[in-house]
N, C-alpha and C. Protein backbone atom coordinates (compact mmCIF):
# COMPACT_ATOMS: atom_id res chain seq x y z
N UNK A 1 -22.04 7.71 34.74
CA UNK A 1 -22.67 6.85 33.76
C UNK A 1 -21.80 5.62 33.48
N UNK A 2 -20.69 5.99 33.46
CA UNK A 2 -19.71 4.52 33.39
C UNK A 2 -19.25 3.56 34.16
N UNK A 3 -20.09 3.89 35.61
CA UNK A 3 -19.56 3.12 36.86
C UNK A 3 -20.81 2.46 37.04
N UNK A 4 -21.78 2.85 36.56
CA UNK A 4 -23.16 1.86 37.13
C UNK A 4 -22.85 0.06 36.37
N UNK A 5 -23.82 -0.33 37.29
CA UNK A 5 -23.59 -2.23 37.37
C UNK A 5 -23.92 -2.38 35.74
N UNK A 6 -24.60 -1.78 34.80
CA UNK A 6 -25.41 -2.19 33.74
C UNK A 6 -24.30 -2.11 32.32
N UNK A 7 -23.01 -1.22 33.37
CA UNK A 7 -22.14 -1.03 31.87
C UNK A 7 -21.03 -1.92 32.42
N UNK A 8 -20.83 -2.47 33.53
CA UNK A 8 -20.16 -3.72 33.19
C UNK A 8 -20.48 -4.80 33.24
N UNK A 9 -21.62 -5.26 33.02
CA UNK A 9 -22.01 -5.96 32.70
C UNK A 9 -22.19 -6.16 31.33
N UNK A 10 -22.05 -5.32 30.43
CA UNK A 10 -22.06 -5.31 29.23
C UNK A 10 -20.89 -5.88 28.38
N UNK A 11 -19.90 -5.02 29.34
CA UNK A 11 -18.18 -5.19 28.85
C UNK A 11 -18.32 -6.94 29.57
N UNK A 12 -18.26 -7.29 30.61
CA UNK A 12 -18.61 -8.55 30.94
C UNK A 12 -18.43 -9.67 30.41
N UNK A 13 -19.84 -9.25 29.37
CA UNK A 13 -20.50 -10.21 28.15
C UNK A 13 -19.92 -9.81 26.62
N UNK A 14 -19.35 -8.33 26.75
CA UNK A 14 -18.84 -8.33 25.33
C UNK A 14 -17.40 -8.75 24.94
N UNK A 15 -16.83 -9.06 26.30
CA UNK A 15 -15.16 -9.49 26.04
C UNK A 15 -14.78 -10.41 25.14
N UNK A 16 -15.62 -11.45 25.87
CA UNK A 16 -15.44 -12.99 24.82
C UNK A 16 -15.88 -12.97 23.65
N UNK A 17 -16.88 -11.86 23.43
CA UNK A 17 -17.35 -11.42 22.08
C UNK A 17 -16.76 -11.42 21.47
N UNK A 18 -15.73 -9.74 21.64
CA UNK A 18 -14.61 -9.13 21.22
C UNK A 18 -13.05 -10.10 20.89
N UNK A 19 -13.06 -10.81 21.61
CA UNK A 19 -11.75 -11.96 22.04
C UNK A 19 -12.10 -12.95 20.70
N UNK A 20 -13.21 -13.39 20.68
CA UNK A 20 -13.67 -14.22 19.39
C UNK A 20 -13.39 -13.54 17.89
N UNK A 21 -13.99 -12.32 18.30
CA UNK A 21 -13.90 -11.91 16.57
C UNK A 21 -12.77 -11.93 16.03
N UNK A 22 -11.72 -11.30 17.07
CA UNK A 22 -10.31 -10.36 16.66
C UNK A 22 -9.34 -12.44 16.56
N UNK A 23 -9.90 -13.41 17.46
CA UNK A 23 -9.12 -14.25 16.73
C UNK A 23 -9.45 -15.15 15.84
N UNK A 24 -10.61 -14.67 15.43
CA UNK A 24 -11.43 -15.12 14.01
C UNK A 24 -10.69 -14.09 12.82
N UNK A 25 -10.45 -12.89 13.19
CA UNK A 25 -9.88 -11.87 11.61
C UNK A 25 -8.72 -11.97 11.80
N UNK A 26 -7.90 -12.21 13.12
CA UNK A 26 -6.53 -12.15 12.73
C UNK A 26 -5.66 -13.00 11.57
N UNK A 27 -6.09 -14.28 11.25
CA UNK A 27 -5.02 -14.85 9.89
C UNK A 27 -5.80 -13.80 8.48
N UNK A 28 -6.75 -13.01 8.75
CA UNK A 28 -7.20 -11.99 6.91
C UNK A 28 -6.42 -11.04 7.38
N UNK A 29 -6.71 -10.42 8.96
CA UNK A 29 -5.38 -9.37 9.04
C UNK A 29 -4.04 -9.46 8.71
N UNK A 30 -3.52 -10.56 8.94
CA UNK A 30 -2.22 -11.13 8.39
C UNK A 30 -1.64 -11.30 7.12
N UNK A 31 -2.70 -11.87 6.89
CA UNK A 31 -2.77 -12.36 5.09
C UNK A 31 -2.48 -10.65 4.24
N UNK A 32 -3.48 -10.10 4.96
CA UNK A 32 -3.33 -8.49 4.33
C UNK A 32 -1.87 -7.86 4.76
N UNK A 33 -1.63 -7.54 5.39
CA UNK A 33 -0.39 -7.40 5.62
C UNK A 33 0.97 -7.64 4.94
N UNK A 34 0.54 -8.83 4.80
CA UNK A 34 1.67 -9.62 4.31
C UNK A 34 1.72 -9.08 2.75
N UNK A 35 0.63 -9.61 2.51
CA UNK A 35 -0.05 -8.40 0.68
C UNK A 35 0.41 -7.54 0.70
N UNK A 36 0.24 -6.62 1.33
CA UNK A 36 0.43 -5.26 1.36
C UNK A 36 1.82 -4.81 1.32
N UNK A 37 2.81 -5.47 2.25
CA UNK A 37 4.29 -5.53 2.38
C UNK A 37 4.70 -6.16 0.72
N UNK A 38 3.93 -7.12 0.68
CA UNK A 38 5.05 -7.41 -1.19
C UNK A 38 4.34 -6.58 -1.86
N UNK A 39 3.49 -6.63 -2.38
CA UNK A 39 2.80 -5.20 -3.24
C UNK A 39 3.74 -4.18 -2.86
N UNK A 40 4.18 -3.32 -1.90
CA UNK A 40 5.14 -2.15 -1.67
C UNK A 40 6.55 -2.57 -2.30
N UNK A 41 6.69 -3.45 -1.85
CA UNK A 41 8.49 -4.16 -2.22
C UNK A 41 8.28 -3.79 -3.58
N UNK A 42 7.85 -5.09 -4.24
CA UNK A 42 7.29 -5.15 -5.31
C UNK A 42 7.54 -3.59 -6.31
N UNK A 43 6.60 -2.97 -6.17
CA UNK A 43 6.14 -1.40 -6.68
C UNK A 43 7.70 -1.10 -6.79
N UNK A 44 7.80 -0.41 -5.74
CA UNK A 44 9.22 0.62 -5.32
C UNK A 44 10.49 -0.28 -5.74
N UNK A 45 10.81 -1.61 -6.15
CA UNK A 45 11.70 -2.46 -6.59
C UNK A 45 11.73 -2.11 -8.27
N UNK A 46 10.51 -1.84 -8.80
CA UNK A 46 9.82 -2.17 -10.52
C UNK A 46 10.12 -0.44 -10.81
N UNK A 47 10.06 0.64 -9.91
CA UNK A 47 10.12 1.83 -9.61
C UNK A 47 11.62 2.23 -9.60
N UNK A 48 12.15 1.75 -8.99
CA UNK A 48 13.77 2.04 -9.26
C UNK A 48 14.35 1.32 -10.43
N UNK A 49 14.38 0.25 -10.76
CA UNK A 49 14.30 -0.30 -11.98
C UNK A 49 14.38 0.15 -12.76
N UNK A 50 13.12 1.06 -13.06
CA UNK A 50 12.53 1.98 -13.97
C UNK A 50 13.06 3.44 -14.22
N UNK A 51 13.70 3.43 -12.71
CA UNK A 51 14.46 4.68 -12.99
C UNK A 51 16.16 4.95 -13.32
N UNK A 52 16.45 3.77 -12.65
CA UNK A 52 17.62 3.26 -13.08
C UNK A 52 17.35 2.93 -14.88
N UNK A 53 17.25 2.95 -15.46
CA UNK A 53 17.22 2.78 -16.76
C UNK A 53 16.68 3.91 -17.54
N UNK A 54 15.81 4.62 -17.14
CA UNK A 54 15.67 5.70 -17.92
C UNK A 54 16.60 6.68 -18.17
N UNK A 55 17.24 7.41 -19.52
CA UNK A 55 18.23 8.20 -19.66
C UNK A 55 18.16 9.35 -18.76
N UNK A 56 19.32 10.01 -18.33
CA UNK A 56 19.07 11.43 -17.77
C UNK A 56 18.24 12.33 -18.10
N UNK A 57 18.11 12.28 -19.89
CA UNK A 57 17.74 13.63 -20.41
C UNK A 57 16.09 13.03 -21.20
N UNK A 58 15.54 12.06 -20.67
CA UNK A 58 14.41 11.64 -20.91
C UNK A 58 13.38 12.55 -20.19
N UNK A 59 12.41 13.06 -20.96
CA UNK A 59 11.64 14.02 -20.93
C UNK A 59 9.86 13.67 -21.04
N UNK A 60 9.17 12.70 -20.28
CA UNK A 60 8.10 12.39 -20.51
C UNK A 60 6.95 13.41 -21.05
N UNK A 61 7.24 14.98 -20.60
CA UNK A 61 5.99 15.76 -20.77
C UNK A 61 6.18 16.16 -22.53
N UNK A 62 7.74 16.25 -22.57
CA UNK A 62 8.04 16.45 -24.08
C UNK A 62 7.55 15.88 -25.64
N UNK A 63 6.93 15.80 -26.27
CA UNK A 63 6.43 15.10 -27.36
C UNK A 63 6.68 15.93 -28.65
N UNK A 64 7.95 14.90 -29.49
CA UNK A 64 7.99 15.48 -30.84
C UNK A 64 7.49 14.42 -32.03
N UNK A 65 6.03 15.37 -32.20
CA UNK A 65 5.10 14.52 -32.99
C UNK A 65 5.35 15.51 -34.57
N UNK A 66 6.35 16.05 -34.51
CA UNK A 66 6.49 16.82 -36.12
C UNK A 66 7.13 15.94 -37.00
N UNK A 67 7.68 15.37 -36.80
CA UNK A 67 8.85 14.24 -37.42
C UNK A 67 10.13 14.78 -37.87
N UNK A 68 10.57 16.17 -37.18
CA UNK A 68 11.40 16.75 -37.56
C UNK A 68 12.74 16.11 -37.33
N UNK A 69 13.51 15.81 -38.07
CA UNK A 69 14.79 15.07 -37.49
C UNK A 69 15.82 15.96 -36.92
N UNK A 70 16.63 15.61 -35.98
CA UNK A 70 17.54 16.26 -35.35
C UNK A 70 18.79 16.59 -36.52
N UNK A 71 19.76 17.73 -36.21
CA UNK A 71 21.05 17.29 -37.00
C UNK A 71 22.10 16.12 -36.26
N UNK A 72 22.43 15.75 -37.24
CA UNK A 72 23.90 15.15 -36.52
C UNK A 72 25.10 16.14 -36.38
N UNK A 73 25.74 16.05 -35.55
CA UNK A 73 27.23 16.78 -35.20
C UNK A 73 28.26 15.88 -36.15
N UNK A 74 28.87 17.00 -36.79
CA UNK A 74 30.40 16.17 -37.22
C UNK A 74 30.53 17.04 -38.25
């Protein structure tokens, strides 16, 4: 089925097709890319940041909504 005259003739006519589109999307492929690479930087830069500054003993799931005050030591 893939050797008869009718399927390359197809590929033939679809090359320049194919050749057109891909260098018609390549500068949005790029553009995306390029997005995509600072968006990551970006993130994982704002992400360490973030972790670099948070205390050791910071506890996000923890919530003391009693208003109980701690003691002081001394």
């Amino acid at each position: 089925m893939l050797n008869n005259g009718k399927h390359k003739i197809v590929m033939l006519l679809l090359g320049p097709i194919l050749g057109l589109a891909y260098v018609i999307l390549l500068p949005f492929i790029t553009i995306a890319t390029v997005i995509t690479v600072a968006v990551e930087k970006a993130v994982v830069g704002m992400l360490g940041l973030a972790g670099a500054t948070v205390p050791f003993e910071w506890r996000p799931t923890t919530a003391y909504l009693t208003g109980k005050k701690r003691k002081k030591k001394g």
